[in-house]
C-alpha atoms as a PDB file:
ATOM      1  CA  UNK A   1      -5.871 -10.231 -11.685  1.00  0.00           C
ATOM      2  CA  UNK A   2      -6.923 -11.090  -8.196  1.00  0.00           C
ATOM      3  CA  UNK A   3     -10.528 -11.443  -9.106  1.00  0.00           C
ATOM      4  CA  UNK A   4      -9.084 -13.865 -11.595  1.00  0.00           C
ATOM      5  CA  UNK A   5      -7.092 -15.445  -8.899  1.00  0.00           C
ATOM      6  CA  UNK A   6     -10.103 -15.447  -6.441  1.00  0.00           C
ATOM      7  CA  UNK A   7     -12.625 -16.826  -9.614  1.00  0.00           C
ATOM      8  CA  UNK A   8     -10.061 -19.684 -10.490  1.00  0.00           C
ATOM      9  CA  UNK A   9      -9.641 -21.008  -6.986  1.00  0.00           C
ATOM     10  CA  UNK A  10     -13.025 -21.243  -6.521  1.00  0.00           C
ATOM     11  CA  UNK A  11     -13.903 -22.740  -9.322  1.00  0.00           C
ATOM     12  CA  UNK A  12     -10.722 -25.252  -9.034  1.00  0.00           C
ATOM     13  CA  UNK A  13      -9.634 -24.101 -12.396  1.00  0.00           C
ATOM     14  CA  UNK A  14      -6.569 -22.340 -13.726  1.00  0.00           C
ATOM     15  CA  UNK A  15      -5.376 -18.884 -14.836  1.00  0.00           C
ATOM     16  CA  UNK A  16      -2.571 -18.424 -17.004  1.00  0.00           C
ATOM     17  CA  UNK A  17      -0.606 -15.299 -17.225  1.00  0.00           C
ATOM     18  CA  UNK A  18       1.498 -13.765 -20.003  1.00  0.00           C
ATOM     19  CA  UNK A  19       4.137 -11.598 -19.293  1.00  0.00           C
ATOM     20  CA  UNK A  20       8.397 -11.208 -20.773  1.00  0.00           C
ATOM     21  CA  UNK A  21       8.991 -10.534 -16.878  1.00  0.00           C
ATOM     22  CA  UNK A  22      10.784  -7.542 -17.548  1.00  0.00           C
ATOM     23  CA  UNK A  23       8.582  -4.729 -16.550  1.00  0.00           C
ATOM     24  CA  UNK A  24       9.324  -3.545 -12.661  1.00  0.00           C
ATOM     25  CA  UNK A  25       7.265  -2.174 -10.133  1.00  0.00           C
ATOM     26  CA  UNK A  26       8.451  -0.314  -6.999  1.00  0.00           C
ATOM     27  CA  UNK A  27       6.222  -0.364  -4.199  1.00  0.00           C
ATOM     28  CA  UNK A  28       8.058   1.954  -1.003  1.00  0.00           C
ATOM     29  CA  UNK A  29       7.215   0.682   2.304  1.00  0.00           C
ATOM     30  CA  UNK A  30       4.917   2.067   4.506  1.00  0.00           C
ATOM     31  CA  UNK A  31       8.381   3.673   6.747  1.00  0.00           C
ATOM     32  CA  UNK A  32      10.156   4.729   3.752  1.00  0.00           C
ATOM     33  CA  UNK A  33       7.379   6.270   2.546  1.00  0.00           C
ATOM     34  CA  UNK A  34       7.028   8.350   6.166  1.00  0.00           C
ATOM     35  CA  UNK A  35      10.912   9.387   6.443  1.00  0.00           C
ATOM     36  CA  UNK A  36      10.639  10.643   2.692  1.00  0.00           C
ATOM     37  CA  UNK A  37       7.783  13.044   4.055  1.00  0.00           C
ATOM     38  CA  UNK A  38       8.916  13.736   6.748  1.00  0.00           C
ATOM     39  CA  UNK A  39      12.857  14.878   4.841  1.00  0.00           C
ATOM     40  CA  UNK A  40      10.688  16.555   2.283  1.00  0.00           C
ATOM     41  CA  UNK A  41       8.506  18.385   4.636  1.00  0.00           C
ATOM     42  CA  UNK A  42      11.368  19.421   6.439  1.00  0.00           C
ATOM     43  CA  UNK A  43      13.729  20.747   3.968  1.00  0.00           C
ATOM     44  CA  UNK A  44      14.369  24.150   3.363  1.00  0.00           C
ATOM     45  CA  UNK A  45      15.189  23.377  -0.071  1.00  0.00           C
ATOM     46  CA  UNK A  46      13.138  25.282  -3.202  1.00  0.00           C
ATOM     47  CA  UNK A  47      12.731  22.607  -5.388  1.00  0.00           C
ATOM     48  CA  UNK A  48      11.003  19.257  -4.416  1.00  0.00           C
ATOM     49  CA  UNK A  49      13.581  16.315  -4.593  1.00  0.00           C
ATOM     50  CA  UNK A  50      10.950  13.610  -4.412  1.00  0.00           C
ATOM     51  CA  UNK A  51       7.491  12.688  -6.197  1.00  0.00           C
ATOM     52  CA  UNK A  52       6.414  10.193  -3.824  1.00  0.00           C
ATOM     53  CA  UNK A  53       2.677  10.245  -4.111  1.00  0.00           C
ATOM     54  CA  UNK A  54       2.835   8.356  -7.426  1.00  0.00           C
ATOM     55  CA  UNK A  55       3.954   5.326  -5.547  1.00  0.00           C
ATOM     56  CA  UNK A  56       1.620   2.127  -4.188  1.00  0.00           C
ATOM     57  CA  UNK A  57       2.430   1.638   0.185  1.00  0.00           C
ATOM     58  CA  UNK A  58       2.855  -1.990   1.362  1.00  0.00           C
END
């Protein structure tokens, strides 16, 4: 999509999207993402409480 973006504006054309709006995508900050390591690093627990590597970083 951004090369569609980045095409359209330079050709001063348009780019329509479809889309229901309904699908979410959670992108963890950059800080969030540290204090989950760091908790999950940390813990002394035997099972892993979080499966953060599947996430995008801002």
């Amino acid at each position: 999509m951004i090369r569609k973006f980045h095409d359209a504006n330079k050709n001063h054309s348009s780019v329509q999207i479809w889309s229901t709006g309904s699908p979410l995508r959670e992108f963890p900050h950059g800080d969030d993402f540290a204090d989950a390591l760091y908790f999950e690093l940390n813990s002394k627990l035997d099972v892993h409480l979080f499966k953060i590597l599947d996430q995008h970083l801002n």
